[in-house]
PDB file of N, CA and C in Angstrom:
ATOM      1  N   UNK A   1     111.220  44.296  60.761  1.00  0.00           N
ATOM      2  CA  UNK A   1     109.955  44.807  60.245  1.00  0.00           C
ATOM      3  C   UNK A   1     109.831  46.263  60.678  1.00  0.00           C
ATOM      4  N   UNK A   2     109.403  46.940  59.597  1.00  0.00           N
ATOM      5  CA  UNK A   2     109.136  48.502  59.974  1.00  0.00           C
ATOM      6  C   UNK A   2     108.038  48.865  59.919  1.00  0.00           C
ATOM      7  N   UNK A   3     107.682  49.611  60.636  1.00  0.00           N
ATOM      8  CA  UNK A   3     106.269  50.300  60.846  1.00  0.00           C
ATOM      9  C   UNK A   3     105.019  50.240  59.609  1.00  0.00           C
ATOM     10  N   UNK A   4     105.982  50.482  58.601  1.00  0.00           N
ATOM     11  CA  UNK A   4     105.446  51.220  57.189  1.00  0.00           C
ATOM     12  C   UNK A   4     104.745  49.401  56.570  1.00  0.00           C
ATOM     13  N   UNK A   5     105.510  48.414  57.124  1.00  0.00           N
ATOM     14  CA  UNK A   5     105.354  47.063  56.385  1.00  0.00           C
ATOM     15  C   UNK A   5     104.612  46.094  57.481  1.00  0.00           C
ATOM     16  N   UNK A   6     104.603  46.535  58.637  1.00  0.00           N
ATOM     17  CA  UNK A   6     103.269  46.203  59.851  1.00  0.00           C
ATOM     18  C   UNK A   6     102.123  45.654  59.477  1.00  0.00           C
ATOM     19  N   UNK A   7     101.402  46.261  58.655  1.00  0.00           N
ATOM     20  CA  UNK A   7      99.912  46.699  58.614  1.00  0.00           C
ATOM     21  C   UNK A   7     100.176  45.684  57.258  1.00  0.00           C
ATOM     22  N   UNK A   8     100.952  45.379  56.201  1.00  0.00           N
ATOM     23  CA  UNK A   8     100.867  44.186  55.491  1.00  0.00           C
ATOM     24  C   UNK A   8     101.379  42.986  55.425  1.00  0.00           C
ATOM     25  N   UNK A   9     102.421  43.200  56.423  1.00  0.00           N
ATOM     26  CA  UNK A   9     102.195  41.714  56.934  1.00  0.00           C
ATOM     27  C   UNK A   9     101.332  40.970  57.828  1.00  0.00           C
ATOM     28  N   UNK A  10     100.807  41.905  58.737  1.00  0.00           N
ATOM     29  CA  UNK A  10      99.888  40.952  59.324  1.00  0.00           C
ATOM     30  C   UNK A  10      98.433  41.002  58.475  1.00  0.00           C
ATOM     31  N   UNK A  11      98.251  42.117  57.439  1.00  0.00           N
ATOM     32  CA  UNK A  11      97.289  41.652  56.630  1.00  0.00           C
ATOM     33  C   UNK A  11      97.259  40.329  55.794  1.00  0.00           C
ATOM     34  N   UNK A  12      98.442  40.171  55.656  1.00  0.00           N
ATOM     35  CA  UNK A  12      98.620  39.037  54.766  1.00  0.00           C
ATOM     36  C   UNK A  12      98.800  37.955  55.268  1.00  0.00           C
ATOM     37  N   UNK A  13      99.159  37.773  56.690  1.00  0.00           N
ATOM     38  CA  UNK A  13      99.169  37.001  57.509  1.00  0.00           C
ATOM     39  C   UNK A  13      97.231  35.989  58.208  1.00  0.00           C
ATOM     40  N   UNK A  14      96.421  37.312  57.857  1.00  0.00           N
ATOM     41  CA  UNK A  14      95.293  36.884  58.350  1.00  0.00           C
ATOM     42  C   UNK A  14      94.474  36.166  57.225  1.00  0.00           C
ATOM     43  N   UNK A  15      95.199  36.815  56.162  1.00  0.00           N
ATOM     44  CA  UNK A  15      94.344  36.030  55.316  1.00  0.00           C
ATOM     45  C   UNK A  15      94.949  34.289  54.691  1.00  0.00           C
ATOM     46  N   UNK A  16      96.237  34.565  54.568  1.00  0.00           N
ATOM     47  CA  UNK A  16      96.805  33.141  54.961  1.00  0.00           C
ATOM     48  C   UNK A  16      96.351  32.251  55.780  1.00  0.00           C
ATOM     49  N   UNK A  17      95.888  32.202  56.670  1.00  0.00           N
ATOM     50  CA  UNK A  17      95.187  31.983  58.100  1.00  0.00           C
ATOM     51  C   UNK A  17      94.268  31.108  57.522  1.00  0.00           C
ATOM     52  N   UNK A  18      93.349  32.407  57.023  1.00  0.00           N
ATOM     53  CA  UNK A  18      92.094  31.855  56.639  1.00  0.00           C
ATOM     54  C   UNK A  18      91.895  31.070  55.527  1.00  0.00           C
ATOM     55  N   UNK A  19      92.908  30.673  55.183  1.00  0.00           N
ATOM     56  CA  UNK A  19      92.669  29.890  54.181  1.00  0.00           C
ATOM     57  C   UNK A  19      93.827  28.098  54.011  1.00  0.00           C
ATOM     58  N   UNK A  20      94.221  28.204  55.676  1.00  0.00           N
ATOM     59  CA  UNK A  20      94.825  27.181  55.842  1.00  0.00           C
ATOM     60  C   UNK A  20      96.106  27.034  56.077  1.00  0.00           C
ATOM     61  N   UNK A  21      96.768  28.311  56.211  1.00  0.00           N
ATOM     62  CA  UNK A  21      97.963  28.164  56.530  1.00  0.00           C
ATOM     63  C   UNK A  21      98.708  28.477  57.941  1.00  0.00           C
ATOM     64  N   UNK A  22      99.363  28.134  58.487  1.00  0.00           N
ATOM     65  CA  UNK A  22     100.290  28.589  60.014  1.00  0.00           C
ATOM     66  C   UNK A  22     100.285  30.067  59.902  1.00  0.00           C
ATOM     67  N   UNK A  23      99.993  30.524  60.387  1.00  0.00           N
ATOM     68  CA  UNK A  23     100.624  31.846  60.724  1.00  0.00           C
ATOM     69  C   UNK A  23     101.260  32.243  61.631  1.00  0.00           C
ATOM     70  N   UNK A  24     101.694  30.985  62.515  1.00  0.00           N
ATOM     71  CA  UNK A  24     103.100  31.302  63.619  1.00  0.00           C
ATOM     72  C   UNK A  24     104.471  31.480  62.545  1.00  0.00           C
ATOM     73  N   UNK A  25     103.816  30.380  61.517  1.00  0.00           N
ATOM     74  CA  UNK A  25     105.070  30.120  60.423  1.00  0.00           C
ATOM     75  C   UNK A  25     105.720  31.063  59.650  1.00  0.00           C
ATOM     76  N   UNK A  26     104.520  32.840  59.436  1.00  0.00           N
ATOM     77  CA  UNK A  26     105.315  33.163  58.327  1.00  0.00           C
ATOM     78  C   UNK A  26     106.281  33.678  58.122  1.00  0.00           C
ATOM     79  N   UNK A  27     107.272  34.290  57.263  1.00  0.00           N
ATOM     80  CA  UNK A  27     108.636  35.025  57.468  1.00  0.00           C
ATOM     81  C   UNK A  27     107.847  36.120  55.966  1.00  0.00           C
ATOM     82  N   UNK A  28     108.129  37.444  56.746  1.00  0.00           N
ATOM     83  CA  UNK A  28     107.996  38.618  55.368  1.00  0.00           C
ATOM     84  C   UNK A  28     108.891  39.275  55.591  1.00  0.00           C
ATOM     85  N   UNK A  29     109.674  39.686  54.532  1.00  0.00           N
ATOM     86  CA  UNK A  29     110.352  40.699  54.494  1.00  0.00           C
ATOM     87  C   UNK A  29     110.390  41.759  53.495  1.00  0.00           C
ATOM     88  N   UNK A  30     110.728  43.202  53.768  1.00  0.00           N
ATOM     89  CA  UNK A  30     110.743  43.606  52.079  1.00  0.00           C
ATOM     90  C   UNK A  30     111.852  43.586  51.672  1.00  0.00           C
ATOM     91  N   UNK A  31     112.032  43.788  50.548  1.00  0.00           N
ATOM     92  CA  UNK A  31     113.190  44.018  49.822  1.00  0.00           C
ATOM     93  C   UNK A  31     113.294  45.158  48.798  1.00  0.00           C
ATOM     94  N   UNK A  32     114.083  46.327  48.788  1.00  0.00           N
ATOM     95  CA  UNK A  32     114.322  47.149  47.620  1.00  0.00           C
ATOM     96  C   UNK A  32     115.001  46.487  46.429  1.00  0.00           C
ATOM     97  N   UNK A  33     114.372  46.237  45.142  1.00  0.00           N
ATOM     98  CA  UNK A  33     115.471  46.067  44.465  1.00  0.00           C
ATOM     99  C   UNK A  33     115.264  46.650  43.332  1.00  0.00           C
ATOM    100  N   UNK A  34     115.980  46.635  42.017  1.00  0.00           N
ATOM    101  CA  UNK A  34     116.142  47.185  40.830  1.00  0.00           C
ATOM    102  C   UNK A  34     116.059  46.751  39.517  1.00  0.00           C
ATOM    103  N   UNK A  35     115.002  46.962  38.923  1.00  0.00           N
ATOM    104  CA  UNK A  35     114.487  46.204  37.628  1.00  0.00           C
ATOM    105  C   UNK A  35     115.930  47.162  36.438  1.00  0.00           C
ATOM    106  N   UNK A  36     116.401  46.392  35.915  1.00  0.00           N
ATOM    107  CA  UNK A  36     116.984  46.660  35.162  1.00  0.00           C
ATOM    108  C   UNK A  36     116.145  46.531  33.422  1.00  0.00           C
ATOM    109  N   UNK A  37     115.733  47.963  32.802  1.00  0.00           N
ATOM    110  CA  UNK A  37     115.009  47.324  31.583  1.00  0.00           C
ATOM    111  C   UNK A  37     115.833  48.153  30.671  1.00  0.00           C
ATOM    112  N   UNK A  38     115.606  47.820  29.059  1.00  0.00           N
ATOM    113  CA  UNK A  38     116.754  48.499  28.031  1.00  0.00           C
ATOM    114  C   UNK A  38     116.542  49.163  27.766  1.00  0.00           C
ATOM    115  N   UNK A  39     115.068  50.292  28.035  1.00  0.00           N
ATOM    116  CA  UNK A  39     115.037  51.619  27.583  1.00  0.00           C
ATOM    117  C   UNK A  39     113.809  52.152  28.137  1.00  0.00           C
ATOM    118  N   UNK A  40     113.555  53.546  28.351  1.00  0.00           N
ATOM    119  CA  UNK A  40     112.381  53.957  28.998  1.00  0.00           C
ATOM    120  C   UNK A  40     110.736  54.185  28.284  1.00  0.00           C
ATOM    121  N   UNK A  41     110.748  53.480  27.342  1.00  0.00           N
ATOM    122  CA  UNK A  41     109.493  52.759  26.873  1.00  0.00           C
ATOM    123  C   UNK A  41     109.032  51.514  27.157  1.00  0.00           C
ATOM    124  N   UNK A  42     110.086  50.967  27.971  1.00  0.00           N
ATOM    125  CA  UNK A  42     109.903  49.179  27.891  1.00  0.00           C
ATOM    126  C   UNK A  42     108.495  49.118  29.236  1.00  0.00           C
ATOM    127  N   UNK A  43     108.946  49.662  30.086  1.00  0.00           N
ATOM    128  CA  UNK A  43     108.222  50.193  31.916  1.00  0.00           C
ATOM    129  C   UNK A  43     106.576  49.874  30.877  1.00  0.00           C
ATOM    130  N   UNK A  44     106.128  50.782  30.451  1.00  0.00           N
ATOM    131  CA  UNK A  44     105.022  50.989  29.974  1.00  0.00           C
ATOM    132  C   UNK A  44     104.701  49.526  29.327  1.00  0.00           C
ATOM    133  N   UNK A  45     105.383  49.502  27.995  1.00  0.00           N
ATOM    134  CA  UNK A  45     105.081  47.769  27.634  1.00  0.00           C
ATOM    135  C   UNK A  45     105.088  46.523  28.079  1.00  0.00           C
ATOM    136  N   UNK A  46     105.636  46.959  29.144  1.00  0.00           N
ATOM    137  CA  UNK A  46     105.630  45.702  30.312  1.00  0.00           C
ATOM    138  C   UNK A  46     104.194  45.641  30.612  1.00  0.00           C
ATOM    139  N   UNK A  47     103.547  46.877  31.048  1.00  0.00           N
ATOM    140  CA  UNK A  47     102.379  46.804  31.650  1.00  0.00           C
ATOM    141  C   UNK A  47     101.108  46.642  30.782  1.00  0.00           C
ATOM    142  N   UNK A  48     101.442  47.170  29.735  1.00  0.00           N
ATOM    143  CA  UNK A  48     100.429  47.086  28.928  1.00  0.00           C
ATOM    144  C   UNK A  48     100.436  45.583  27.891  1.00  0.00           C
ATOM    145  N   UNK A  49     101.681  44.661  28.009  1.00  0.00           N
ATOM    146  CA  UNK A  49     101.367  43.644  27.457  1.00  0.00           C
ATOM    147  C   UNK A  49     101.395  42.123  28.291  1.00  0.00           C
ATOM    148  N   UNK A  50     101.375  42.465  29.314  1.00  0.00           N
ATOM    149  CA  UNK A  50     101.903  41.480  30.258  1.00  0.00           C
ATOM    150  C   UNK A  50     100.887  41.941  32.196  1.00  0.00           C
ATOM    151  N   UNK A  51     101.023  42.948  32.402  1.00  0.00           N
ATOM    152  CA  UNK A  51     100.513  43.466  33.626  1.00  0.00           C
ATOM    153  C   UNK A  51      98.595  43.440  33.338  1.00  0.00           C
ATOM    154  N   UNK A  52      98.321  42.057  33.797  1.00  0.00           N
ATOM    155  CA  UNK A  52      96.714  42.018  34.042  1.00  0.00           C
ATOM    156  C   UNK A  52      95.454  43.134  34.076  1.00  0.00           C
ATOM    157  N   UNK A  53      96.012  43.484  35.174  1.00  0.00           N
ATOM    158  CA  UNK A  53      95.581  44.542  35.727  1.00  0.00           C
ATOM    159  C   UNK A  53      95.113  46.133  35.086  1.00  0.00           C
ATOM    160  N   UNK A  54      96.216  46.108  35.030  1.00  0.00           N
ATOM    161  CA  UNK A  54      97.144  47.297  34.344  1.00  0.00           C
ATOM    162  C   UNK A  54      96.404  47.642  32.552  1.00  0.00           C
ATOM    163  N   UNK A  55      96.643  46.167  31.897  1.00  0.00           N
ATOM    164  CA  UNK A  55      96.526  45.948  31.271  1.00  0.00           C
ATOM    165  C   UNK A  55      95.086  46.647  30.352  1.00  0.00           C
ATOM    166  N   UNK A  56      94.271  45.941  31.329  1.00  0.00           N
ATOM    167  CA  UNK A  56      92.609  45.641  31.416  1.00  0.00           C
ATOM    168  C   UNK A  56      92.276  47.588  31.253  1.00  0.00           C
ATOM    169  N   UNK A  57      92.978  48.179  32.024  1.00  0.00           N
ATOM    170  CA  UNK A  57      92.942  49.594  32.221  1.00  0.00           C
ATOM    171  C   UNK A  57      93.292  50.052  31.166  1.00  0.00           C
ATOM    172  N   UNK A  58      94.227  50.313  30.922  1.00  0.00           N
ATOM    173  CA  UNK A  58      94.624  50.791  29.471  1.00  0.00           C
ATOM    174  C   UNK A  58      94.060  50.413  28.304  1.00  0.00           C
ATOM    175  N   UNK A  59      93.705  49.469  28.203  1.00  0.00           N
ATOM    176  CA  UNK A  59      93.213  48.819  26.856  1.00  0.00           C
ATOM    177  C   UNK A  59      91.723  49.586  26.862  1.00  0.00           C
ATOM    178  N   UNK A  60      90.905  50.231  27.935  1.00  0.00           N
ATOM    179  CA  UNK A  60      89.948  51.183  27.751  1.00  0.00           C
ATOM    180  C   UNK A  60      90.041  52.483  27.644  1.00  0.00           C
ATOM    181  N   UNK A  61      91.297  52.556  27.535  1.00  0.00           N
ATOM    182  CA  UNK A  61      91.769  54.014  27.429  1.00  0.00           C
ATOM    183  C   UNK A  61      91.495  54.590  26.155  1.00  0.00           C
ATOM    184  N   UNK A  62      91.685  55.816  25.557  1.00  0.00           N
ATOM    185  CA  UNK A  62      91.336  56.354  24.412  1.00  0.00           C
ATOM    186  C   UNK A  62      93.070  56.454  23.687  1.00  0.00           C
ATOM    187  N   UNK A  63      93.127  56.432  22.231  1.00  0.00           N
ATOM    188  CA  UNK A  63      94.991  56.196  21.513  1.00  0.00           C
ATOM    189  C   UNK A  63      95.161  57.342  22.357  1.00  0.00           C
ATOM    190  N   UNK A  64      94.670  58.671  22.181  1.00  0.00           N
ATOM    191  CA  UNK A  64      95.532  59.886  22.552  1.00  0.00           C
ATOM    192  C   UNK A  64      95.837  59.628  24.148  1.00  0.00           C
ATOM    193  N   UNK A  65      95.012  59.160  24.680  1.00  0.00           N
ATOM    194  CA  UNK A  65      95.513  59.294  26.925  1.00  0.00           C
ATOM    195  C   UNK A  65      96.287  57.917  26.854  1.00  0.00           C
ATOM    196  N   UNK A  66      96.237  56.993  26.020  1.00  0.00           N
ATOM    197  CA  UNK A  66      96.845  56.110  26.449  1.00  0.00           C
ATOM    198  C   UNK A  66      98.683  56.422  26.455  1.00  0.00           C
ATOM    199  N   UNK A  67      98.706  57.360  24.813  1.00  0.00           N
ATOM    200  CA  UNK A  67     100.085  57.687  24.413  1.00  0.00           C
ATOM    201  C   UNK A  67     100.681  58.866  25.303  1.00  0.00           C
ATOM    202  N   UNK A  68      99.743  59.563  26.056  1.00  0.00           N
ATOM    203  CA  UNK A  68     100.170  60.462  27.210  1.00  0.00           C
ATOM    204  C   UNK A  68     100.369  59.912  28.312  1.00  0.00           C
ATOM    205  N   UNK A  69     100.060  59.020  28.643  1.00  0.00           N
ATOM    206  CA  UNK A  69     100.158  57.707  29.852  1.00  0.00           C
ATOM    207  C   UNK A  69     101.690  57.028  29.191  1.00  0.00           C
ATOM    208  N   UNK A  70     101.833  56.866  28.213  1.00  0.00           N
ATOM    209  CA  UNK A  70     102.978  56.425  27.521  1.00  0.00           C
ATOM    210  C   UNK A  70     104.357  57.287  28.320  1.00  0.00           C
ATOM    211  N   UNK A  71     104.181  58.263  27.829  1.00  0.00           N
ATOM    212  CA  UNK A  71     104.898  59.906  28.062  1.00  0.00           C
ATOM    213  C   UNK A  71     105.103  59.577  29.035  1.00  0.00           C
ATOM    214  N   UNK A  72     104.096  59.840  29.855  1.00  0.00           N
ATOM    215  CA  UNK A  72     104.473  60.043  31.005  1.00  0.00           C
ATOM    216  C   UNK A  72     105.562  58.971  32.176  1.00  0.00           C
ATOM    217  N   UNK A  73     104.989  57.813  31.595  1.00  0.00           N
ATOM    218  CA  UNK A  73     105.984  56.814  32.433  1.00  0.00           C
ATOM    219  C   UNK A  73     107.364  57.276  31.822  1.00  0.00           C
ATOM    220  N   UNK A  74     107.243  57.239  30.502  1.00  0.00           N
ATOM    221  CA  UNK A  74     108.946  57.137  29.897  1.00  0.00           C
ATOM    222  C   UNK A  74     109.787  58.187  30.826  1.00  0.00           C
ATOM    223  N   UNK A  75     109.382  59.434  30.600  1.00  0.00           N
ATOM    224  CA  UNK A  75     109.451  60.914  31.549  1.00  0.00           C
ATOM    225  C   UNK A  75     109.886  60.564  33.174  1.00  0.00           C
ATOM    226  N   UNK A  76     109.173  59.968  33.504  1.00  0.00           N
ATOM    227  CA  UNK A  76     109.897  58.988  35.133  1.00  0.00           C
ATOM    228  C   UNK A  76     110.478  58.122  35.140  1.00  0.00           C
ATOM    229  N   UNK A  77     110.394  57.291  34.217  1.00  0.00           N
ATOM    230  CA  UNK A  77     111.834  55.799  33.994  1.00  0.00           C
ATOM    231  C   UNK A  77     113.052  56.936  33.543  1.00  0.00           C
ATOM    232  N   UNK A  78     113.267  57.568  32.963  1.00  0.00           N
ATOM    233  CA  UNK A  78     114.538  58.414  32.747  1.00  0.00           C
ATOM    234  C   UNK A  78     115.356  59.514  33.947  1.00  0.00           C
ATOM    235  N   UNK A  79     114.645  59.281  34.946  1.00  0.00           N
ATOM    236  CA  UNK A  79     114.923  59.818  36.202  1.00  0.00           C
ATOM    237  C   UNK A  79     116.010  58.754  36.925  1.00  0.00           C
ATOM    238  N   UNK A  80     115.946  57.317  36.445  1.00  0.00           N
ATOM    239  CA  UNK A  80     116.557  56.299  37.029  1.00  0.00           C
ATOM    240  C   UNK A  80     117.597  55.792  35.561  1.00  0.00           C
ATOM    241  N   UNK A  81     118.240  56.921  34.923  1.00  0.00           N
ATOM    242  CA  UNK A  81     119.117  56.712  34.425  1.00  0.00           C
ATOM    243  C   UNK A  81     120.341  56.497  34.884  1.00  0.00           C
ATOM    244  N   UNK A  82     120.790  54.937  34.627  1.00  0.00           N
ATOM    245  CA  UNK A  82     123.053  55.141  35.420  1.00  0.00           C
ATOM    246  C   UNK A  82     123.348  54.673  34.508  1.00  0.00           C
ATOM    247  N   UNK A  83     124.338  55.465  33.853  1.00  0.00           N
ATOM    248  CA  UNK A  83     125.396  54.748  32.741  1.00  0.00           C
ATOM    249  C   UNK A  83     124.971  53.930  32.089  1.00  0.00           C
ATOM    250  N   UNK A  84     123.879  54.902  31.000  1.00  0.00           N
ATOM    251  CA  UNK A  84     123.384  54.811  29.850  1.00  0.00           C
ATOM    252  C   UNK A  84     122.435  53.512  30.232  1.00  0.00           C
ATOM    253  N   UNK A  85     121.898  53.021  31.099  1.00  0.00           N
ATOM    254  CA  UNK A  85     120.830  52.133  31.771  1.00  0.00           C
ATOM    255  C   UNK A  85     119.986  52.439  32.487  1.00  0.00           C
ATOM    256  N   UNK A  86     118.614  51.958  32.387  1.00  0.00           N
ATOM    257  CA  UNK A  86     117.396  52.363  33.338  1.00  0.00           C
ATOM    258  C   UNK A  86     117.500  51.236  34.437  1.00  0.00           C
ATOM    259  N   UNK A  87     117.853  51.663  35.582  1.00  0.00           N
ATOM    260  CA  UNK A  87     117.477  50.988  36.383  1.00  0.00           C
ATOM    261  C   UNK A  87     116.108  51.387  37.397  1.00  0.00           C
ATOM    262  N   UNK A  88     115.202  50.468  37.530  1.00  0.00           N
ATOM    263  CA  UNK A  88     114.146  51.343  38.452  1.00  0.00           C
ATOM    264  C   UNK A  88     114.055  50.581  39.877  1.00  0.00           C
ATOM    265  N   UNK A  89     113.673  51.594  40.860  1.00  0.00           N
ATOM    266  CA  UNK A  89     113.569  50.640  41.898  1.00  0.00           C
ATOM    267  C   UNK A  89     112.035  49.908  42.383  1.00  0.00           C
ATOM    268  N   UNK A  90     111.830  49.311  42.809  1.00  0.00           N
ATOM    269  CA  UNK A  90     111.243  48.289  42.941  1.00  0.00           C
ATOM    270  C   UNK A  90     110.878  48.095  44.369  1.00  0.00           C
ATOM    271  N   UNK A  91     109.843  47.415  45.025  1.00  0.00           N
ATOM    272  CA  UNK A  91     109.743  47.506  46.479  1.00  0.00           C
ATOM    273  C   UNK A  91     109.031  45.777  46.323  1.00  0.00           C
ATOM    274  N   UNK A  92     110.129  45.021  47.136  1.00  0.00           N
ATOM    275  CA  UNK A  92     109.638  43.439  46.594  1.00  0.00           C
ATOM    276  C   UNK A  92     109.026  42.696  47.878  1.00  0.00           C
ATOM    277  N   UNK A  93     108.026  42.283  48.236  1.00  0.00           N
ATOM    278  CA  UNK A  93     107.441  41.417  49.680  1.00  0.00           C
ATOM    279  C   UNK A  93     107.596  40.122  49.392  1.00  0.00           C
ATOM    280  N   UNK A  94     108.782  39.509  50.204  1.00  0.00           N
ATOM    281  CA  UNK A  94     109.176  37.808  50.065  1.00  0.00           C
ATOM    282  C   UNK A  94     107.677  37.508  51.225  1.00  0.00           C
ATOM    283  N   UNK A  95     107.572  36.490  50.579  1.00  0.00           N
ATOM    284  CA  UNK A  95     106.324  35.595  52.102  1.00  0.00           C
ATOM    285  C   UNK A  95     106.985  34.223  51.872  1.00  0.00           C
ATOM    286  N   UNK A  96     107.407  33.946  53.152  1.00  0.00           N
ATOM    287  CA  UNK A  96     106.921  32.174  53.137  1.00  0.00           C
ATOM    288  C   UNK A  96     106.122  31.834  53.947  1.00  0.00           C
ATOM    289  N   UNK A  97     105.397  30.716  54.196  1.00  0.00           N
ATOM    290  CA  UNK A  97     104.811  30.382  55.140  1.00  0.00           C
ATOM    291  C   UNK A  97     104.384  28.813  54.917  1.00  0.00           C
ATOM    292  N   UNK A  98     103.963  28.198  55.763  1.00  0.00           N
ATOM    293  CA  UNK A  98     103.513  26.895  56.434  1.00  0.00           C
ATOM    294  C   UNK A  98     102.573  25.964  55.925  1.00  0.00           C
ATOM    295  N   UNK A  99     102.069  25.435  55.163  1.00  0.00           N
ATOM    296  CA  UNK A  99     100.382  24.902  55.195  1.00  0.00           C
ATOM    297  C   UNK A  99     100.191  23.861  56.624  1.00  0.00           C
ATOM    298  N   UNK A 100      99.145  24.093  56.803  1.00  0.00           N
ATOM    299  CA  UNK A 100      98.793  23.493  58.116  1.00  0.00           C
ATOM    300  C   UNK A 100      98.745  21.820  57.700  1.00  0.00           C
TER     301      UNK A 100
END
């Protein structure tokens, strides 16, 4: 565990807690890994047809900021071009833990 991932695991740890689970039990780790998608428009449609969140946001957006919000991701997914593939990286938090 590194410094930087401290402060969310034991956040996530307390709230596990509180809601019934061991927290001697849990194991977090992060993981870097790499979304492999087929082109640098996909990043965006991921989020906007599938990402909740994300989703909910954009869909109040106006056509013109949304299609500059478009831009703009594509513009940074093409930074993670290898041999003719977007790979992006990714920052992944495994949890397991216990129920009491």
């Amino acid at each position: 565990m590194t410094a930087r991932t401290a402060p969310f695991r034991e956040g996530c740890r307390k709230i596990l807690e509180e809601v019934g689970f061991d927290g001697s039990s849990l194991r977090f780790q992060s993981k870097m890994v790499e979304w492999k998608i087929p082109s640098a428009g996909y990043f965006f449609e991921a989020e906007r047809d599938a990402g909740v969140r994300t989703a909910g946001l954009l869909a109040r957006q106006s056509p013109a900021r949304r299609k500059a919000i478009s831009q703009a991701i594509e513009e940074g997914v093409r930074h993670y071009t290898q041999a003719g593939e977007f790979s992006v990286p990714m920052a992944a938090n495994l949890v397991t833990i216990s129920k009491l």
